[in-house]
C-alpha atoms as a PDB file:
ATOM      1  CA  UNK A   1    -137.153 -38.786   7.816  1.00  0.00           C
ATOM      2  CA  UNK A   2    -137.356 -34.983   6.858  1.00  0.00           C
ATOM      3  CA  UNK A   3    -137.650 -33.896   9.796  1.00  0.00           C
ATOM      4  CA  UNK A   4    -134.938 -35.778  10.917  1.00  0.00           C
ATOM      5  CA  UNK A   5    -132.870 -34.402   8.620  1.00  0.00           C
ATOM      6  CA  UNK A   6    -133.560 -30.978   9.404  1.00  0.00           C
ATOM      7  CA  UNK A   7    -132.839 -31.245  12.537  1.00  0.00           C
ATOM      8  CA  UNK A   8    -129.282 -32.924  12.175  1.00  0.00           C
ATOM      9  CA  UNK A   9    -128.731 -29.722   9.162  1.00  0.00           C
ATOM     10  CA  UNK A  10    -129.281 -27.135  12.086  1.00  0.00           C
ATOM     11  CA  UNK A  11    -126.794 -28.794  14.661  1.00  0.00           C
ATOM     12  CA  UNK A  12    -122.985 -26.443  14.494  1.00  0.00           C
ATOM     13  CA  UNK A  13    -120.314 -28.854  13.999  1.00  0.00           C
ATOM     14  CA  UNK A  14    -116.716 -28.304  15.813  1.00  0.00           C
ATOM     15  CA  UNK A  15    -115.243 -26.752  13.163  1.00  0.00           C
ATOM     16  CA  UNK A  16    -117.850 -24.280  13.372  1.00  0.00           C
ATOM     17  CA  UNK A  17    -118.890 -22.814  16.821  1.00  0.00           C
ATOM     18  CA  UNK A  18    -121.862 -20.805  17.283  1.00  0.00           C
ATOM     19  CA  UNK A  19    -121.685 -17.413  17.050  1.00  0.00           C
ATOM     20  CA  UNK A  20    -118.420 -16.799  15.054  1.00  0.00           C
ATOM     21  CA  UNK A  21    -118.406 -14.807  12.136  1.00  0.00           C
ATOM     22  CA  UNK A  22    -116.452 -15.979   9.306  1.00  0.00           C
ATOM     23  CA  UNK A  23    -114.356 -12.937   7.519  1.00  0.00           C
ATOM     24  CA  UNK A  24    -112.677 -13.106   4.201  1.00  0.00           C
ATOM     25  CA  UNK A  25    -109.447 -14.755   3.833  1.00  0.00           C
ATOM     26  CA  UNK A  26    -107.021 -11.550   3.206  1.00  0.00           C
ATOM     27  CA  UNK A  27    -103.923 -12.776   1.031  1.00  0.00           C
ATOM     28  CA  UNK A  28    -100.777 -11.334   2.779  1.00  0.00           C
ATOM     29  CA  UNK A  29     -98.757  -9.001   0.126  1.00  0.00           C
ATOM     30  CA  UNK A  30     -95.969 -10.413  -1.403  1.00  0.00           C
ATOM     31  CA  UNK A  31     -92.722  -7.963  -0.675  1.00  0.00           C
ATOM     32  CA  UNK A  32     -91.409  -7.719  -4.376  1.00  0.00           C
ATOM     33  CA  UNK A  33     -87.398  -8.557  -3.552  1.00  0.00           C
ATOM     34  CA  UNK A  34     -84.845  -6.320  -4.928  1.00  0.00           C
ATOM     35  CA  UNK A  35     -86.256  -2.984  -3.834  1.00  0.00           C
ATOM     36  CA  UNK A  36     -83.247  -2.288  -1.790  1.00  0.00           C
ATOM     37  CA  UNK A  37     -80.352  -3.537  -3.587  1.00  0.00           C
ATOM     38  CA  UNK A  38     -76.629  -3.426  -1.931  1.00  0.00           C
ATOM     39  CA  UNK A  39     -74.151  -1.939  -3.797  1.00  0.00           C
ATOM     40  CA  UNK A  40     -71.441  -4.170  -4.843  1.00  0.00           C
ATOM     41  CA  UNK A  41     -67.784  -3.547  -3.203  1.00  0.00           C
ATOM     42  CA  UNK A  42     -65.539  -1.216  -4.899  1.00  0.00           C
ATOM     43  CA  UNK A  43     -63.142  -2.674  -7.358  1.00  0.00           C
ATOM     44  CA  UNK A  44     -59.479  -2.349  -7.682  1.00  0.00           C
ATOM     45  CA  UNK A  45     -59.728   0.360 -10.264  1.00  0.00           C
ATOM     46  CA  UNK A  46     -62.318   2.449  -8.607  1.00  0.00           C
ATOM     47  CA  UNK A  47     -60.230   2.667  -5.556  1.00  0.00           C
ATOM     48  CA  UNK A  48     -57.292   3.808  -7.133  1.00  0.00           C
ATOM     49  CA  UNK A  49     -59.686   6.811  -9.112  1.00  0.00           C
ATOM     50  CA  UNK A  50     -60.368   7.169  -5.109  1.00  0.00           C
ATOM     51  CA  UNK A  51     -56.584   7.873  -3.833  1.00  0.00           C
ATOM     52  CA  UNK A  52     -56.282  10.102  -7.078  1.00  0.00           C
ATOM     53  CA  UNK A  53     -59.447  11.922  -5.858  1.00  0.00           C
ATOM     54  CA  UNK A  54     -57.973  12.542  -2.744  1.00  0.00           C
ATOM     55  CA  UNK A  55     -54.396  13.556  -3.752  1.00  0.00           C
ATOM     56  CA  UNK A  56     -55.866  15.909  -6.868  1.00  0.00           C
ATOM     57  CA  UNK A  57     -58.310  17.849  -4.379  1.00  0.00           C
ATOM     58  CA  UNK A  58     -55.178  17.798  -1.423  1.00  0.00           C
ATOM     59  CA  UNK A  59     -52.776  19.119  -3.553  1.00  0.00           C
ATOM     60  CA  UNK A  60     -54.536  21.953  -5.242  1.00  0.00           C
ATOM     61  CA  UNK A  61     -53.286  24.706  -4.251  1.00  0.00           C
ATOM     62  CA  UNK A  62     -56.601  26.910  -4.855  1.00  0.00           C
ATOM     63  CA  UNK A  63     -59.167  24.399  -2.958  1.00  0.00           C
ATOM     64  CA  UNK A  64     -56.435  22.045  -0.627  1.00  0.00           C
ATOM     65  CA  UNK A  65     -56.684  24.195   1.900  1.00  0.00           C
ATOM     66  CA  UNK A  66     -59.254  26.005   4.294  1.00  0.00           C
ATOM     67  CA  UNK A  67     -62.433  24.136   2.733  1.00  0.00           C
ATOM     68  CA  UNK A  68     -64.498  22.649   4.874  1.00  0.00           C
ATOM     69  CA  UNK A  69     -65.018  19.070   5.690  1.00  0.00           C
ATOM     70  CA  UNK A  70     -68.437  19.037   3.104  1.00  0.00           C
ATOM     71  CA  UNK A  71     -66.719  20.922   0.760  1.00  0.00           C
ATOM     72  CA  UNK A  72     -64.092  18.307   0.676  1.00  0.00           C
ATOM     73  CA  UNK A  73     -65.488  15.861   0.268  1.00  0.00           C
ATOM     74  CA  UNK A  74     -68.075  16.928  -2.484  1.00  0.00           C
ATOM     75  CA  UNK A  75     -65.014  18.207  -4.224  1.00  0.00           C
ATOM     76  CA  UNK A  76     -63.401  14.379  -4.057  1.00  0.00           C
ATOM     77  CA  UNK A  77     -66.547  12.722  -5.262  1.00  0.00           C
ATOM     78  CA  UNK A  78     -67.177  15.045  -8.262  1.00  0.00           C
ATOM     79  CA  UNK A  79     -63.946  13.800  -9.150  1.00  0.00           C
ATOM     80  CA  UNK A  80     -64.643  10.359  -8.846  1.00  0.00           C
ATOM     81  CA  UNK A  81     -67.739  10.272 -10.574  1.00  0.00           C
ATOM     82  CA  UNK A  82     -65.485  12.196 -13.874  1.00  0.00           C
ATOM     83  CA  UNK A  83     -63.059   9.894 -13.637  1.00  0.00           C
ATOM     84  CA  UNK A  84     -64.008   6.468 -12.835  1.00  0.00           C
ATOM     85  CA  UNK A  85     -64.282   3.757 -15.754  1.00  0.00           C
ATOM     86  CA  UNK A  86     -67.147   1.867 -13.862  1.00  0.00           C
ATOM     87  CA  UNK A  87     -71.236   2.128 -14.264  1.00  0.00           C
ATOM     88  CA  UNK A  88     -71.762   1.255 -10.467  1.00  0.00           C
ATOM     89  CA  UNK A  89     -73.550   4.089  -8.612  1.00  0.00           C
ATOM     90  CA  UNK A  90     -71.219   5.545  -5.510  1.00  0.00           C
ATOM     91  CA  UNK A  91     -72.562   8.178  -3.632  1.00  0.00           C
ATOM     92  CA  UNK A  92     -70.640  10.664  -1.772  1.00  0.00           C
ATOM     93  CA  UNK A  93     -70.772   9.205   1.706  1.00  0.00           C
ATOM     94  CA  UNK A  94     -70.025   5.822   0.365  1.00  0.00           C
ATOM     95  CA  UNK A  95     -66.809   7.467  -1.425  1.00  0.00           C
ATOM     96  CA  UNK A  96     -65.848   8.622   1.708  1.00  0.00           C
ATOM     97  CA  UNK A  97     -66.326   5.906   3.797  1.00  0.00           C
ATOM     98  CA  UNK A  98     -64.335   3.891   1.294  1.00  0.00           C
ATOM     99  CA  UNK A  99     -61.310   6.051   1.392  1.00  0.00           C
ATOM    100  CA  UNK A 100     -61.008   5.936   5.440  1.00  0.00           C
ATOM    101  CA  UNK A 101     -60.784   2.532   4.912  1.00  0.00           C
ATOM    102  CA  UNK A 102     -58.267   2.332   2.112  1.00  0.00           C
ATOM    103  CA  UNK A 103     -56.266   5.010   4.291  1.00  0.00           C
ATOM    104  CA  UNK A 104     -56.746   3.130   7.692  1.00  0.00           C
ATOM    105  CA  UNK A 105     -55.272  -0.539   5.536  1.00  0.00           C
ATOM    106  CA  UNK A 106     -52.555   1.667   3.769  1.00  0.00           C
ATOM    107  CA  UNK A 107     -50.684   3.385   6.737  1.00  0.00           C
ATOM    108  CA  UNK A 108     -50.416   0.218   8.773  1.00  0.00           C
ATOM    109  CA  UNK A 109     -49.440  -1.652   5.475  1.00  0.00           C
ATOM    110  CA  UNK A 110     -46.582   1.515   5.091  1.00  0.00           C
ATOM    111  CA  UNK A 111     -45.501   0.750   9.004  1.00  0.00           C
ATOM    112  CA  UNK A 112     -44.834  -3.058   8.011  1.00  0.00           C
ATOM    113  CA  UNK A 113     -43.157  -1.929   4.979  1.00  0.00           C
ATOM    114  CA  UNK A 114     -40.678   0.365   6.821  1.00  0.00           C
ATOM    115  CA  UNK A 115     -40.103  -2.358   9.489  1.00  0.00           C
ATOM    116  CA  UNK A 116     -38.759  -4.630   6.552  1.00  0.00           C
ATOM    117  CA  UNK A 117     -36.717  -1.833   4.787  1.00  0.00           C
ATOM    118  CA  UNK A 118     -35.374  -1.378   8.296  1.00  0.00           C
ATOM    119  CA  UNK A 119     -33.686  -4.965   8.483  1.00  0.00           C
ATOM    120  CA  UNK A 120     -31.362  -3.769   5.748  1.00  0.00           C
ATOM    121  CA  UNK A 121     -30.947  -7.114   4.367  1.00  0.00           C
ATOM    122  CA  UNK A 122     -29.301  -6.535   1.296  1.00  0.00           C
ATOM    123  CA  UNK A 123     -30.114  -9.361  -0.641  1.00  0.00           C
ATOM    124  CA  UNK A 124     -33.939  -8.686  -0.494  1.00  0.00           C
ATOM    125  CA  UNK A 125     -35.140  -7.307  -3.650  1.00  0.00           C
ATOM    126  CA  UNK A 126     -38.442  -4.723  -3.628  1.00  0.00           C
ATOM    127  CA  UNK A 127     -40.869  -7.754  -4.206  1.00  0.00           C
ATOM    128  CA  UNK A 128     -39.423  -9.602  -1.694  1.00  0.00           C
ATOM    129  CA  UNK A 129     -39.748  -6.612   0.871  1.00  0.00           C
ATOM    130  CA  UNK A 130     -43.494  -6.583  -0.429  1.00  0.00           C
ATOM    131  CA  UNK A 131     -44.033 -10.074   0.083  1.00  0.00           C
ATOM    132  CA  UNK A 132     -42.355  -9.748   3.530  1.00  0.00           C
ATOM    133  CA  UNK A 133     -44.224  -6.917   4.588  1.00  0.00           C
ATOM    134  CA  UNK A 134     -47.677  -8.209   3.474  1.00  0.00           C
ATOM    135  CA  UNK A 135     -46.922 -11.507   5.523  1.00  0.00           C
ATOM    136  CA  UNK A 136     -46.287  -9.268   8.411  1.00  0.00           C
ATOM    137  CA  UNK A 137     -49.671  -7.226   8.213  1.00  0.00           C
ATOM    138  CA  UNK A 138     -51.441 -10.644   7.819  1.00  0.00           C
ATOM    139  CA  UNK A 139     -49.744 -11.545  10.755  1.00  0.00           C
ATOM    140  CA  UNK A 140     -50.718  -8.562  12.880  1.00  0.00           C
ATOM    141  CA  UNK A 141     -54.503  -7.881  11.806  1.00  0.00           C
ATOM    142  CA  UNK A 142     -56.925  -9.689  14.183  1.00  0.00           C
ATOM    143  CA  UNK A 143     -58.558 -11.639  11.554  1.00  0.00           C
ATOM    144  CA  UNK A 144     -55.408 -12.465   9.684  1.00  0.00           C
ATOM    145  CA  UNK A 145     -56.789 -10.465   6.731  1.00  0.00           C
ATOM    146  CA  UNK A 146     -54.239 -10.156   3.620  1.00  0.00           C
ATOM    147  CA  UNK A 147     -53.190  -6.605   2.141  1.00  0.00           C
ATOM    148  CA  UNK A 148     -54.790  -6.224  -0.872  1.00  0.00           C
ATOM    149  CA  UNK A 149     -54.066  -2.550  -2.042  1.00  0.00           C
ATOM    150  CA  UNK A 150     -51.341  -2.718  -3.603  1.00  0.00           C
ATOM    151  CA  UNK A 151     -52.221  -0.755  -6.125  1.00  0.00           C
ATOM    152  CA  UNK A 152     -53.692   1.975  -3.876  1.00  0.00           C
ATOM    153  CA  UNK A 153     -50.206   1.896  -1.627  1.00  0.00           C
ATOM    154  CA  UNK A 154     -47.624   2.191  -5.112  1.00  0.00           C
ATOM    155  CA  UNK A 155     -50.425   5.299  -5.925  1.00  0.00           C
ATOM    156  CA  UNK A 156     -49.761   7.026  -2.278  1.00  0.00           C
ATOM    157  CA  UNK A 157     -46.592   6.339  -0.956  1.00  0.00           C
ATOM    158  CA  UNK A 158     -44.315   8.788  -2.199  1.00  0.00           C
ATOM    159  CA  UNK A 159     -46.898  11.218  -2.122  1.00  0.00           C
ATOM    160  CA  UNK A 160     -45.641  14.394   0.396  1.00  0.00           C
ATOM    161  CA  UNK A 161     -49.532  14.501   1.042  1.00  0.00           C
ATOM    162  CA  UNK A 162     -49.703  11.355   2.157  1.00  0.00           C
ATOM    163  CA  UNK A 163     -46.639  11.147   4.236  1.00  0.00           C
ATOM    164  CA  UNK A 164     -47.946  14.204   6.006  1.00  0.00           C
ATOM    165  CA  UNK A 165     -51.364  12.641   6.336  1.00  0.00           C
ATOM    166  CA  UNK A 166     -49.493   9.716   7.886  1.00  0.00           C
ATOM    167  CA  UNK A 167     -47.528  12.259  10.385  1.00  0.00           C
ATOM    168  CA  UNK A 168     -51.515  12.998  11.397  1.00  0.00           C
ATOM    169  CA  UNK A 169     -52.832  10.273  11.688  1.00  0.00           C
ATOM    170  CA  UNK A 170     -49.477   8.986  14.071  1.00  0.00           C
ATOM    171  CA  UNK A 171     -50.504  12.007  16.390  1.00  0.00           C
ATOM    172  CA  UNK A 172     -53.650  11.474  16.400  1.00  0.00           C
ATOM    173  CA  UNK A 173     -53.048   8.259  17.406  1.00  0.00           C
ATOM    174  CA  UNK A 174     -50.782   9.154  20.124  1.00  0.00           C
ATOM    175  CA  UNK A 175     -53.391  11.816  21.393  1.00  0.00           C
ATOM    176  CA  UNK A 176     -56.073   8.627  21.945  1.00  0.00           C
ATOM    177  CA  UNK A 177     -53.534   7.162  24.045  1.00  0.00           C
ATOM    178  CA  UNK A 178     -52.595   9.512  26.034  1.00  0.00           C
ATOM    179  CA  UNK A 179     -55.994  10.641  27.317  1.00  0.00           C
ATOM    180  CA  UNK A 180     -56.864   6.565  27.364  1.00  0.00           C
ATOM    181  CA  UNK A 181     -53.257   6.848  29.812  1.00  0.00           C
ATOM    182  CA  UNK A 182     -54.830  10.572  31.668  1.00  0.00           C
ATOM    183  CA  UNK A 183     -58.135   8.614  32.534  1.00  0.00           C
ATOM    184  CA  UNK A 184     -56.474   5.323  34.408  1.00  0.00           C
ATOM    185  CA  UNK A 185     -53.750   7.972  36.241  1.00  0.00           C
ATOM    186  CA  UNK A 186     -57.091  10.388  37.468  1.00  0.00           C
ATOM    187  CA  UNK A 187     -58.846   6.843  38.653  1.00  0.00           C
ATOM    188  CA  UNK A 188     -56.232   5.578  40.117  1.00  0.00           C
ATOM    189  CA  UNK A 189     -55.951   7.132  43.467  1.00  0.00           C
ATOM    190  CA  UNK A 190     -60.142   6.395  44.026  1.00  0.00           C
ATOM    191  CA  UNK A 191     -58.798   2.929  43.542  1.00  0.00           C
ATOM    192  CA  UNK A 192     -55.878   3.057  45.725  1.00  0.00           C
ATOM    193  CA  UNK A 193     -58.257   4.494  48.421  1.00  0.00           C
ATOM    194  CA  UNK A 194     -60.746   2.010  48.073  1.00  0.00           C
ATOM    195  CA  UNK A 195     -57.954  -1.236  48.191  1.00  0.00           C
ATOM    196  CA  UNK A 196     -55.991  -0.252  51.262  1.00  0.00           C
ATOM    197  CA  UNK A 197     -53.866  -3.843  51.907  1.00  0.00           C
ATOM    198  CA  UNK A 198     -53.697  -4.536  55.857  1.00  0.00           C
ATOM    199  CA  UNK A 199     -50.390  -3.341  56.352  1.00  0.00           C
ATOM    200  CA  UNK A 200     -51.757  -0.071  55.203  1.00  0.00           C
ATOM    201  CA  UNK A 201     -54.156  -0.185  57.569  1.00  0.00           C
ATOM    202  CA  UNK A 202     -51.887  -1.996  60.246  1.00  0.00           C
ATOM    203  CA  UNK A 203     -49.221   1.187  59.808  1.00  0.00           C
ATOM    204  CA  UNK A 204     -51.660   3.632  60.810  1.00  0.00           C
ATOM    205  CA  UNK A 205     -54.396   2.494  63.183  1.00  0.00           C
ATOM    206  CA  UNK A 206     -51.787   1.541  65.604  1.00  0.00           C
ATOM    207  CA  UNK A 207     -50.272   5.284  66.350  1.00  0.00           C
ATOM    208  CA  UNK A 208     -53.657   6.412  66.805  1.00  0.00           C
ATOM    209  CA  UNK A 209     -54.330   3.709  69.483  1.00  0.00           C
ATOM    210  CA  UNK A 210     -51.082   4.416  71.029  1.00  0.00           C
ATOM    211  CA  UNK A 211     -52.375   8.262  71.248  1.00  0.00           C
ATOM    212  CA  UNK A 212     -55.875   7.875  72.727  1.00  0.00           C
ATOM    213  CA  UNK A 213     -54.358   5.168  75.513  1.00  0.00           C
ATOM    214  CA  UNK A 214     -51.995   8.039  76.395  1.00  0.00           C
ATOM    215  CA  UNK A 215     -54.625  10.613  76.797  1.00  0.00           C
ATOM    216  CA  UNK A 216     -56.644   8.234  78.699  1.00  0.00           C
ATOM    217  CA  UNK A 217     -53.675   7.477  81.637  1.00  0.00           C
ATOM    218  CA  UNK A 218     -53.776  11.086  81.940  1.00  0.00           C
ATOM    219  CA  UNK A 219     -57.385  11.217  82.548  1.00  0.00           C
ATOM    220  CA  UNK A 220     -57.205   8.599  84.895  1.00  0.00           C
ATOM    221  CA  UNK A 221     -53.527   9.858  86.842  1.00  0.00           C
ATOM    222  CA  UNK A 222     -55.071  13.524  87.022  1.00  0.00           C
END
């Protein structure tokens, strides 16, 4: 019966094959969350410390002008970091960011508000025209977003800086589309070449068949 037994002991089971070497069990690491936290979205009051930035370092008449794009911008997020109210951390990149998009949502906000003042409908009072014109931006953005800088719009839009800044950014504008306009006019004769209708074709390849048949009767008459 010992022997038996000893036997049966030295016999690999399934589990185990012969010849495999059993290694530690390594513990994967656990990736401690929160390492790379995302900022929280600006807040109403931030962005308007943001349009103040950018009209205080616009407007001065020492440092508006001939300052580089860096410059600039370092310039508007000092500012912001004086004059905010807020703990959040914003750093200058994120400032700036944040402004293109309060200036993109602005100017096409103003362009719906001057389409309403343009109706001249005298009953409308100022909050009406608002309402009117922020159901009309709804209305146009793709997503059907709502306007909801206000605040940011009452700060700018009597501002001569902005309204020139809008005068830029129309031209701009109009530069993109007429180069998008100069690239269809250069490829469209390629394409006109290439998509020759039949009557085209039909309107020329007969004169030159006319042509050769003539040269060949005098070929064969001579």
């Amino acid at each position: 019966m010992n022997d038996e037994t000893h036997v049966t002991n030295d016999i690999p089971s399934e589990a185990e094959p012969q010849g495999v070497l059993h290694s530690p069990v390594v513990q994967p690491r656990r990736i401690k969350k929160g390492v790379a936290k995302r900022t929280k979205n600006f807040s109403q009051k931030e962005d308007e410390v943001i349009c103040s930035a950018w009209l205080n370092v616009s407007k001065n008449p020492i440092t508006g002008a001939n300052q580089s794009r860096s410059t600039f911008w370092s310039r508007v997020h000092a500012y912001f970091e004086t004059n905010k109210t807020t703990t959040e951390v914003r750093t200058e990149s994120s400032a700036m960011h944040r402004w293109l998009t309060i200036q993109a949502q602005v100017n096409k906000f103003c362009s719906c508000y001057d389409s309403i003042e343009r109706r001249h409908q005298s009953e409308k009072t100022i909050h009406d025209e608002i309402s009117d014109a922020c159901e009309l931006y709804k209305g146009l953005d793709q997503d059907n977003k709502a306007f909801t800088l206000i605040p940011c719009w009452t700060k700018l839009k009597d501002e001569d800086k902005w309204k020139a800044r809008m005068v830029e950014i129309a031209e701009q504008e109009m530069q993109t589309s007429n180069k998008k306009q100069k690239v269809n006019v250069d490829s469209t004769p390629t394409n006109v070449e290439d998509a020759n209708t039949e009557e085209e074709i039909a309107a020329v390849a007969p004169g030159r068949k006319k042509k050769a048949t003539r040269c060949e009767e005098g070929k064969r008459s001579s």
